[in-house]
PDB file of N, CA and C in Angstrom:
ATOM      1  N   UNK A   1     -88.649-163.433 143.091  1.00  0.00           N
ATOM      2  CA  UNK A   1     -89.346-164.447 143.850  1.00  0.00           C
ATOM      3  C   UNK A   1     -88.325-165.336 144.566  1.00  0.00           C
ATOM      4  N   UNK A   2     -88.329-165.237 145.847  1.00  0.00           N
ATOM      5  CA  UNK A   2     -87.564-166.251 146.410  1.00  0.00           C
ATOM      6  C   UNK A   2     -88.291-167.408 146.806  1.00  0.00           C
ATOM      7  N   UNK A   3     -87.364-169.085 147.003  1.00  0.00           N
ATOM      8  CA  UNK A   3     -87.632-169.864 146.865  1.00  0.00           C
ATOM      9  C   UNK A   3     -87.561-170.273 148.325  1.00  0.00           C
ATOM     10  N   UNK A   4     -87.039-169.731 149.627  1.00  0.00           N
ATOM     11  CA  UNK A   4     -86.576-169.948 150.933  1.00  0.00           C
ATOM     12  C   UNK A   4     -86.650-168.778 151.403  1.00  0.00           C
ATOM     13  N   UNK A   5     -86.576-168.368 152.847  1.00  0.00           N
ATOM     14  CA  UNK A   5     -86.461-167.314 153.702  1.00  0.00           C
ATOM     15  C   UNK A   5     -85.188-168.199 154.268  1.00  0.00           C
ATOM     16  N   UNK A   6     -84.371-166.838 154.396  1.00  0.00           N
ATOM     17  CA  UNK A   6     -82.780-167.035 154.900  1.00  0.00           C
ATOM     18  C   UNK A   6     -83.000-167.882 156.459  1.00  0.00           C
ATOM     19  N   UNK A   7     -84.254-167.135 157.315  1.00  0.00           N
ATOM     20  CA  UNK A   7     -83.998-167.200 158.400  1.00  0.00           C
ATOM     21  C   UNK A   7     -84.687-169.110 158.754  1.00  0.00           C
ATOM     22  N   UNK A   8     -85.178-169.508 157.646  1.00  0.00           N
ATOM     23  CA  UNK A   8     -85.819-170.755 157.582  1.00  0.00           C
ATOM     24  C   UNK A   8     -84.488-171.589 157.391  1.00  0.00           C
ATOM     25  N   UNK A   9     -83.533-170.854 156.357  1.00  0.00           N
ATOM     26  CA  UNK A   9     -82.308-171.894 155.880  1.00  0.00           C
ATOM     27  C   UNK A   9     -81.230-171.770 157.544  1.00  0.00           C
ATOM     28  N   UNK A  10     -81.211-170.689 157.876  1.00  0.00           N
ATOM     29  CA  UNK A  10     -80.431-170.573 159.109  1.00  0.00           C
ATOM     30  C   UNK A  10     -80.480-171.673 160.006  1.00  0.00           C
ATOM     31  N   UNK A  11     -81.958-171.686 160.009  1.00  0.00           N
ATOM     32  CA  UNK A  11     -82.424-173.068 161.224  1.00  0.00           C
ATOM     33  C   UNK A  11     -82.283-174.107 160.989  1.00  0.00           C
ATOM     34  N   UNK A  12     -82.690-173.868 159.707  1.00  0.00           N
ATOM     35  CA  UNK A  12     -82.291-175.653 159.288  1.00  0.00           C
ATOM     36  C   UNK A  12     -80.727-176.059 159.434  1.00  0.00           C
ATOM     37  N   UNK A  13     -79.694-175.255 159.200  1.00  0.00           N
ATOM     38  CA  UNK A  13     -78.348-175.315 158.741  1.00  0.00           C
ATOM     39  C   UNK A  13     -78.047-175.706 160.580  1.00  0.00           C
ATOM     40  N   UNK A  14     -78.422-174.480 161.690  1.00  0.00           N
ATOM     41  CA  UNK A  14     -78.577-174.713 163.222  1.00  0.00           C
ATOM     42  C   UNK A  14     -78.759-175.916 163.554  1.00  0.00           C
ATOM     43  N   UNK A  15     -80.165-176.581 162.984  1.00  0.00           N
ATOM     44  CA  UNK A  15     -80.848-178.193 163.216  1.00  0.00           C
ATOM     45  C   UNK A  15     -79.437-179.129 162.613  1.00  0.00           C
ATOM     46  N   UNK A  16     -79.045-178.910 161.674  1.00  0.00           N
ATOM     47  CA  UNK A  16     -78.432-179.870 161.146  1.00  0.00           C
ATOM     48  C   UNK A  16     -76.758-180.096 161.861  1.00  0.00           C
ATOM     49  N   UNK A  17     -76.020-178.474 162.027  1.00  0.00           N
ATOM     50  CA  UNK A  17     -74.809-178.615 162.944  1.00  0.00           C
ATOM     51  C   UNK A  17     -75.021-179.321 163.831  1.00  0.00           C
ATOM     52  N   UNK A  18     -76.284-179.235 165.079  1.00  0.00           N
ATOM     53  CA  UNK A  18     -76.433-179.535 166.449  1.00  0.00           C
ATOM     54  C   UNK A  18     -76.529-181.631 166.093  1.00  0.00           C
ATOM     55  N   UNK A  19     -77.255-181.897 165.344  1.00  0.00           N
ATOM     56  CA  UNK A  19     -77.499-183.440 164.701  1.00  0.00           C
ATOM     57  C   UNK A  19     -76.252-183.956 164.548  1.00  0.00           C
ATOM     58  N   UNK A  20     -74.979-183.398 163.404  1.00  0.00           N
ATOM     59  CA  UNK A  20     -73.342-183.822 163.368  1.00  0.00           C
ATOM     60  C   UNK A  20     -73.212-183.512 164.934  1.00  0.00           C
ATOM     61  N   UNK A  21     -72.880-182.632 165.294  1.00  0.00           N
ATOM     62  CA  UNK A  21     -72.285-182.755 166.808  1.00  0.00           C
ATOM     63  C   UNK A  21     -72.623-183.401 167.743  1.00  0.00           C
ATOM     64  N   UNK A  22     -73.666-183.649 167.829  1.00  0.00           N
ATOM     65  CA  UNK A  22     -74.245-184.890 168.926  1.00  0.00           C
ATOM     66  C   UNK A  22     -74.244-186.214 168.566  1.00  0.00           C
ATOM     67  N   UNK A  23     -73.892-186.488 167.057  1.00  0.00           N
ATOM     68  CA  UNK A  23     -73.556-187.606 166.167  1.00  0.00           C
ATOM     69  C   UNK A  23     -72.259-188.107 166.851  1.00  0.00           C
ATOM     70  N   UNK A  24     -71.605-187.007 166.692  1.00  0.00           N
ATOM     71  CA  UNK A  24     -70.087-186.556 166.801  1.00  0.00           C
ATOM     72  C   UNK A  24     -69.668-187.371 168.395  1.00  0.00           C
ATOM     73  N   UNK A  25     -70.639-186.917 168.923  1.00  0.00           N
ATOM     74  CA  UNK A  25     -70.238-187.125 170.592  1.00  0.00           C
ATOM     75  C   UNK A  25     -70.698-188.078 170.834  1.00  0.00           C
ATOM     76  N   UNK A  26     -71.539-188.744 170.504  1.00  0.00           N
ATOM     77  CA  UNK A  26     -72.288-189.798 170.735  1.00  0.00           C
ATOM     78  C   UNK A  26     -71.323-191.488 170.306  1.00  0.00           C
ATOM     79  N   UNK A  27     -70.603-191.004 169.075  1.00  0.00           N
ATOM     80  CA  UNK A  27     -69.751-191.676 168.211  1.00  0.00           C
ATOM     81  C   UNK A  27     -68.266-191.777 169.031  1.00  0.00           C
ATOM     82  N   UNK A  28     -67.675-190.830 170.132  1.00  0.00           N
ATOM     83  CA  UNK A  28     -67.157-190.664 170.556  1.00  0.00           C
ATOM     84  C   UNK A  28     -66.706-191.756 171.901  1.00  0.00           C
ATOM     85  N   UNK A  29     -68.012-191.302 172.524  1.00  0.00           N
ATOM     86  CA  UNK A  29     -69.083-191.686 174.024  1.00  0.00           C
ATOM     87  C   UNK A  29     -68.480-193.594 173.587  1.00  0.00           C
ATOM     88  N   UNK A  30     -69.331-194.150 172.389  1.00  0.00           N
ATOM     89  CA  UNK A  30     -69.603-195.718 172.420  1.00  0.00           C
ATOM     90  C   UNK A  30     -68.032-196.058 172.080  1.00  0.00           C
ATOM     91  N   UNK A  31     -67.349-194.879 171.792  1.00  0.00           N
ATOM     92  CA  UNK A  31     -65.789-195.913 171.337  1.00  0.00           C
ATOM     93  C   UNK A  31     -65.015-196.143 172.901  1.00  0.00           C
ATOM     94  N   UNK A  32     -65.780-195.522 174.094  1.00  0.00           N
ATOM     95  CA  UNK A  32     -65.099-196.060 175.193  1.00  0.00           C
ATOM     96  C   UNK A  32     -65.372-196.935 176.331  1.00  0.00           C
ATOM     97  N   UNK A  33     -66.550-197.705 175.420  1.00  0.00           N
ATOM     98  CA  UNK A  33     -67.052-199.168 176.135  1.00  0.00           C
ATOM     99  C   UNK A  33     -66.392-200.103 175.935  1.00  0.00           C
ATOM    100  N   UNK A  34     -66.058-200.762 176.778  1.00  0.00           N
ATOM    101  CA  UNK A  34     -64.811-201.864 176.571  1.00  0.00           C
ATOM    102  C   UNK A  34     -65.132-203.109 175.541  1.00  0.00           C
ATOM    103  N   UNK A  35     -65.169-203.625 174.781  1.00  0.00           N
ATOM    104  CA  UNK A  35     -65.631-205.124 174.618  1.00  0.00           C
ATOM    105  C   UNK A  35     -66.723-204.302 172.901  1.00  0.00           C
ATOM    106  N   UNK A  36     -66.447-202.977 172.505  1.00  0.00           N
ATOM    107  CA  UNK A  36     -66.969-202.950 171.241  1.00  0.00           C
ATOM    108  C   UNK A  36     -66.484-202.852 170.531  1.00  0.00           C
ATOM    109  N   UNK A  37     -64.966-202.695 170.540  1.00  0.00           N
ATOM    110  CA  UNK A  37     -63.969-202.756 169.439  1.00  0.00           C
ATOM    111  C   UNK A  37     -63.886-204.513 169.038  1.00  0.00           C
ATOM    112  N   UNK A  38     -64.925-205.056 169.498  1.00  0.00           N
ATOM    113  CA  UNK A  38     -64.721-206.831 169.293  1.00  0.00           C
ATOM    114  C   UNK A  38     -65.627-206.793 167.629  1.00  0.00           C
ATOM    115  N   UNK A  39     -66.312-205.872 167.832  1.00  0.00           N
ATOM    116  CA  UNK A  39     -67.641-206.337 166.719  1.00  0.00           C
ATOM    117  C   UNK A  39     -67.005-205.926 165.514  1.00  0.00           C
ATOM    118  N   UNK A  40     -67.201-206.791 164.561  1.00  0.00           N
ATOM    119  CA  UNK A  40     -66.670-207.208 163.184  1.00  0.00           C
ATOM    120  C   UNK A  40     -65.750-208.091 163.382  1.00  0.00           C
ATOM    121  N   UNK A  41     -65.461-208.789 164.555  1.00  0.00           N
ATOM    122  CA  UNK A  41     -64.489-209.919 164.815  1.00  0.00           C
ATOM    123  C   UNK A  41     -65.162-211.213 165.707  1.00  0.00           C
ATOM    124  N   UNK A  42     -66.315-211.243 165.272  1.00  0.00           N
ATOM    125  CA  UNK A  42     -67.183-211.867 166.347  1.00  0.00           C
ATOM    126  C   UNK A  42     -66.921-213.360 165.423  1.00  0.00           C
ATOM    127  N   UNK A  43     -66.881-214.693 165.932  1.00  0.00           N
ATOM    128  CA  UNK A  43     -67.056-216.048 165.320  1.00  0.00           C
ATOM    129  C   UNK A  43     -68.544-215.673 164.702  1.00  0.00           C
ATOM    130  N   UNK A  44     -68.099-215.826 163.221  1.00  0.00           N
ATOM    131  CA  UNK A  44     -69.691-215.972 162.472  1.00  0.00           C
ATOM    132  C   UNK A  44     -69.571-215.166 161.308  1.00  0.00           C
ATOM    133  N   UNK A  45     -68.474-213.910 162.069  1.00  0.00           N
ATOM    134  CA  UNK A  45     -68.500-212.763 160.840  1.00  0.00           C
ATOM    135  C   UNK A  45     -67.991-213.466 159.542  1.00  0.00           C
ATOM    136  N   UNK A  46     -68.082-213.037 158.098  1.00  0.00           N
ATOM    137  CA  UNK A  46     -67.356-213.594 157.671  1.00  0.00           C
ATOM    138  C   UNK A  46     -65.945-213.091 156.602  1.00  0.00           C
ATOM    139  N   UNK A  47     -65.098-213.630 156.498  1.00  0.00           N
ATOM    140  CA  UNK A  47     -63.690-212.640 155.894  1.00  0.00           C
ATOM    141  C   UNK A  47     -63.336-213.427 155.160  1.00  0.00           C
ATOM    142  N   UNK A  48     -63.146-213.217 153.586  1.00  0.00           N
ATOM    143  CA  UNK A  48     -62.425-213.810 152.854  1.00  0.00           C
ATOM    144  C   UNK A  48     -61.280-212.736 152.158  1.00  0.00           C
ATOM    145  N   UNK A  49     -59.902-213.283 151.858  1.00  0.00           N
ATOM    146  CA  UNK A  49     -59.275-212.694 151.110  1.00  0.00           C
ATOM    147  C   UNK A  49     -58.459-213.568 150.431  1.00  0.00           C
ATOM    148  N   UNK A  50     -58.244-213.056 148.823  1.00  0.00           N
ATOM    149  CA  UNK A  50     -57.873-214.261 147.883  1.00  0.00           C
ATOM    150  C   UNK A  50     -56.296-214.410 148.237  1.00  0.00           C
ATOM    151  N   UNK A  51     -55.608-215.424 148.001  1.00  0.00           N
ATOM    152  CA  UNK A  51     -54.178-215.738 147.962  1.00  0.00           C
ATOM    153  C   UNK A  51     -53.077-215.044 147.934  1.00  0.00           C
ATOM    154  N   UNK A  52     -53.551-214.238 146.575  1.00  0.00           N
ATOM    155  CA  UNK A  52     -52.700-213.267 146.255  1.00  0.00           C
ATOM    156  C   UNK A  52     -53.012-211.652 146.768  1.00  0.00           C
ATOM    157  N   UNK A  53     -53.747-211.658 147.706  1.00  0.00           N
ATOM    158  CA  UNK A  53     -54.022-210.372 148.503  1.00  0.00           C
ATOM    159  C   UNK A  53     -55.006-209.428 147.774  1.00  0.00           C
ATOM    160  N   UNK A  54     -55.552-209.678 146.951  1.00  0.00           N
ATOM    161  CA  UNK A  54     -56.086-208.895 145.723  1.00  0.00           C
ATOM    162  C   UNK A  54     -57.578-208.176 145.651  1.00  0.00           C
ATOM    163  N   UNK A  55     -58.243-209.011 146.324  1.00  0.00           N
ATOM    164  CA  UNK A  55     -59.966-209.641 146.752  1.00  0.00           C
ATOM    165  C   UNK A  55     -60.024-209.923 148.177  1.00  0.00           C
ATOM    166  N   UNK A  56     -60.880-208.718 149.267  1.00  0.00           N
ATOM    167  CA  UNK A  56     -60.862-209.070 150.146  1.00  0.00           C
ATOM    168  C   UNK A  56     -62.508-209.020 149.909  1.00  0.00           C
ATOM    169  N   UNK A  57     -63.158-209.771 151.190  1.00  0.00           N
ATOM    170  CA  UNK A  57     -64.913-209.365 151.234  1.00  0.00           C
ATOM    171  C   UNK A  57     -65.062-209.389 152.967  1.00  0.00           C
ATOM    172  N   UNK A  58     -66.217-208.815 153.917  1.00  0.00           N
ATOM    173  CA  UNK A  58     -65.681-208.677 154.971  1.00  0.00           C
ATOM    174  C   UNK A  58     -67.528-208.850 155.029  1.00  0.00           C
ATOM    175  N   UNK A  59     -67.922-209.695 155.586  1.00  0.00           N
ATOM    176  CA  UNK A  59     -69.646-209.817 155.794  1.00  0.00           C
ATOM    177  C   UNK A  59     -70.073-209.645 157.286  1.00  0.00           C
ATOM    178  N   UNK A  60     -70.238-209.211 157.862  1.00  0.00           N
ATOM    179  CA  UNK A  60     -70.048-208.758 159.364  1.00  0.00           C
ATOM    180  C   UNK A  60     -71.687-209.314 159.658  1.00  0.00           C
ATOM    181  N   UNK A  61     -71.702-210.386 159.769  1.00  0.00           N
ATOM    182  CA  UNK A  61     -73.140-211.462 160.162  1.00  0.00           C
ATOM    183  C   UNK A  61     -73.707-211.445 161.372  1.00  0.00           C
ATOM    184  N   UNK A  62     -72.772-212.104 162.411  1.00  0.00           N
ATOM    185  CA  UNK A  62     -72.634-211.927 163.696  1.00  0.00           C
ATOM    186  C   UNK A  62     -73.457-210.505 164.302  1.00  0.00           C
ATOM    187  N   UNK A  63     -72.142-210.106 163.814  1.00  0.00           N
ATOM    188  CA  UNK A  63     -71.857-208.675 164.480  1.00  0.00           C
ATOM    189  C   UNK A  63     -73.248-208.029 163.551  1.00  0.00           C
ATOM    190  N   UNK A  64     -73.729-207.729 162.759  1.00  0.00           N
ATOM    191  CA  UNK A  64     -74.916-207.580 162.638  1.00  0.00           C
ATOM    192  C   UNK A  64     -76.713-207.950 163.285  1.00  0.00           C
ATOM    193  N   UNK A  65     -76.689-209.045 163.618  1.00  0.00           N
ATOM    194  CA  UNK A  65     -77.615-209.794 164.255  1.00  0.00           C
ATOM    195  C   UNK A  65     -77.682-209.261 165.884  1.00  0.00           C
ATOM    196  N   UNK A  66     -76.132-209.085 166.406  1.00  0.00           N
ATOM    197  CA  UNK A  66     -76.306-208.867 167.558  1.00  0.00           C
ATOM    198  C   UNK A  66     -76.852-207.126 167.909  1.00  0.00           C
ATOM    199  N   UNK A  67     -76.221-206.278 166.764  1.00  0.00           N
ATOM    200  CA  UNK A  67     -76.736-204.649 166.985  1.00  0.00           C
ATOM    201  C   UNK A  67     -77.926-204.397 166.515  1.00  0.00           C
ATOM    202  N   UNK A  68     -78.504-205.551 165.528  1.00  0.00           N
ATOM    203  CA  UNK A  68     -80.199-205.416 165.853  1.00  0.00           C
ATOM    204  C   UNK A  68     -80.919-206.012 166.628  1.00  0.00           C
ATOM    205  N   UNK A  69     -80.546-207.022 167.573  1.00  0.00           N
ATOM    206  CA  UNK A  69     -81.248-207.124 168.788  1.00  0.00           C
ATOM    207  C   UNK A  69     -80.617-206.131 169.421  1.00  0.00           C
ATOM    208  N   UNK A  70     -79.546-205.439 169.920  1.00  0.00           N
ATOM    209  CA  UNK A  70     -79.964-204.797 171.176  1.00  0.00           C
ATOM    210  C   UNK A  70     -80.349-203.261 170.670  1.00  0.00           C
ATOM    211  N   UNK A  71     -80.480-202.904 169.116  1.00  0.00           N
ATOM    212  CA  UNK A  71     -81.090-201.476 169.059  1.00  0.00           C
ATOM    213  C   UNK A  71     -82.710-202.422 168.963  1.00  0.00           C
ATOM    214  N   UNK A  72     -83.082-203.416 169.008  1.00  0.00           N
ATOM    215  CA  UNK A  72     -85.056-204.082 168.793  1.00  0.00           C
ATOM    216  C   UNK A  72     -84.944-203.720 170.649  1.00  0.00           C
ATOM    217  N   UNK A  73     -84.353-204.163 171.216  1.00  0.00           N
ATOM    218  CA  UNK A  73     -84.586-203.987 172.956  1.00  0.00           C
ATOM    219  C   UNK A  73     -84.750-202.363 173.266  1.00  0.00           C
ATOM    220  N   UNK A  74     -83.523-201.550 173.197  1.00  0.00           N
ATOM    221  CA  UNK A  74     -83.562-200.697 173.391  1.00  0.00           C
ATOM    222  C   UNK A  74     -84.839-199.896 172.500  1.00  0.00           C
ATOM    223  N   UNK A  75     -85.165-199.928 171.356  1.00  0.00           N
ATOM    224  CA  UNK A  75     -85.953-199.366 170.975  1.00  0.00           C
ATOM    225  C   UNK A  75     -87.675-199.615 171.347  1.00  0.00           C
ATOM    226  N   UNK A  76     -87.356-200.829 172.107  1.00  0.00           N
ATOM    227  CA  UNK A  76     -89.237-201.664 172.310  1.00  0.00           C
ATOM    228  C   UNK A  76     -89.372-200.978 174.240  1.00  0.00           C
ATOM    229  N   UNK A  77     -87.796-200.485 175.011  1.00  0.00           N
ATOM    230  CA  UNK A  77     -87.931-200.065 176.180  1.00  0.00           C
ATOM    231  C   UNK A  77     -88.177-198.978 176.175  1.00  0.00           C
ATOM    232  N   UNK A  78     -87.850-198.247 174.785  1.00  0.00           N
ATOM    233  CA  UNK A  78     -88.037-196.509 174.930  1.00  0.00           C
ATOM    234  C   UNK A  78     -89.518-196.313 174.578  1.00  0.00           C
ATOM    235  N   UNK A  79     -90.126-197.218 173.611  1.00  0.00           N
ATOM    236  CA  UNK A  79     -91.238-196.809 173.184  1.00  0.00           C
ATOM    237  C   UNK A  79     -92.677-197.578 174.369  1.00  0.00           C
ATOM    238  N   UNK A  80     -92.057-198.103 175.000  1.00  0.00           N
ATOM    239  CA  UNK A  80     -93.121-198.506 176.380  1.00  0.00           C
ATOM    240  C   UNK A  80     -93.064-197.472 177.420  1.00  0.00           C
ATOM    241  N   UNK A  81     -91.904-196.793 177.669  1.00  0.00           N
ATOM    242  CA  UNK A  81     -91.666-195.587 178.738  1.00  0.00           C
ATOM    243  C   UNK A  81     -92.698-194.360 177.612  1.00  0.00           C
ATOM    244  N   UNK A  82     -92.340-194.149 176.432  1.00  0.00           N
ATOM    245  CA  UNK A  82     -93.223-193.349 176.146  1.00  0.00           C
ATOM    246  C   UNK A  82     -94.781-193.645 176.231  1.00  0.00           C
ATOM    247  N   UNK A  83     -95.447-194.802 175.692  1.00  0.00           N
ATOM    248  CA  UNK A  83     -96.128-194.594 175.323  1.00  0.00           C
ATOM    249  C   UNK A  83     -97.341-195.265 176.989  1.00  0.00           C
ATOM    250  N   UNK A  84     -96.705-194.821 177.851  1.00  0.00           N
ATOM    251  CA  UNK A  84     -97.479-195.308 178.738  1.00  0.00           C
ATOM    252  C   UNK A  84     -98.224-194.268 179.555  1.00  0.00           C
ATOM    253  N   UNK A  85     -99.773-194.865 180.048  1.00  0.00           N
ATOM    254  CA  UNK A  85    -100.773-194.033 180.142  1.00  0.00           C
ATOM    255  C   UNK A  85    -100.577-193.302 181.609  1.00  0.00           C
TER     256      UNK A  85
END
């Protein structure tokens, strides 16, 4: 008794390469916008490290707040282009 058909795992394994690689490129693509290597250094973020170098903590606040407004924009412009009559 098998538990999968090969040609079901094939596709899926297909679905899943093509997902990393466009991950891949996509990850690529945003590292050559100027002005995003700023985020995690934004006034707000926050960085502590103890005296003796030992204990660092790195709370990225700012820089959080701002990549969920613009993925809430981008995501409220894609879903009006779709969902329109």
């Amino acid at each position: 008794m098998q538990f999968f058909e090969l040609n079901t795992l094939a596709k899926w394994l297909i679905v899943i390469g093509v997902g990393i690689a466009t991950l891949g490129i996509l990850l690529f693509l945003l590292g050559k916008i100027p002005g995003l290597n700023r985020l995690g250094q934004l006034p707000g973020d926050i960085r502590y490290q103890s005296p003796d170098g030992r204990v660092s903590c790195f709370i990225p606040v700012v820089s959080s707040i701002l990549i969920s407004v613009i993925f809430t924009i981008v995501l409220n412009i894609v879903l009006r282009i779709i969902n329109r009559p």
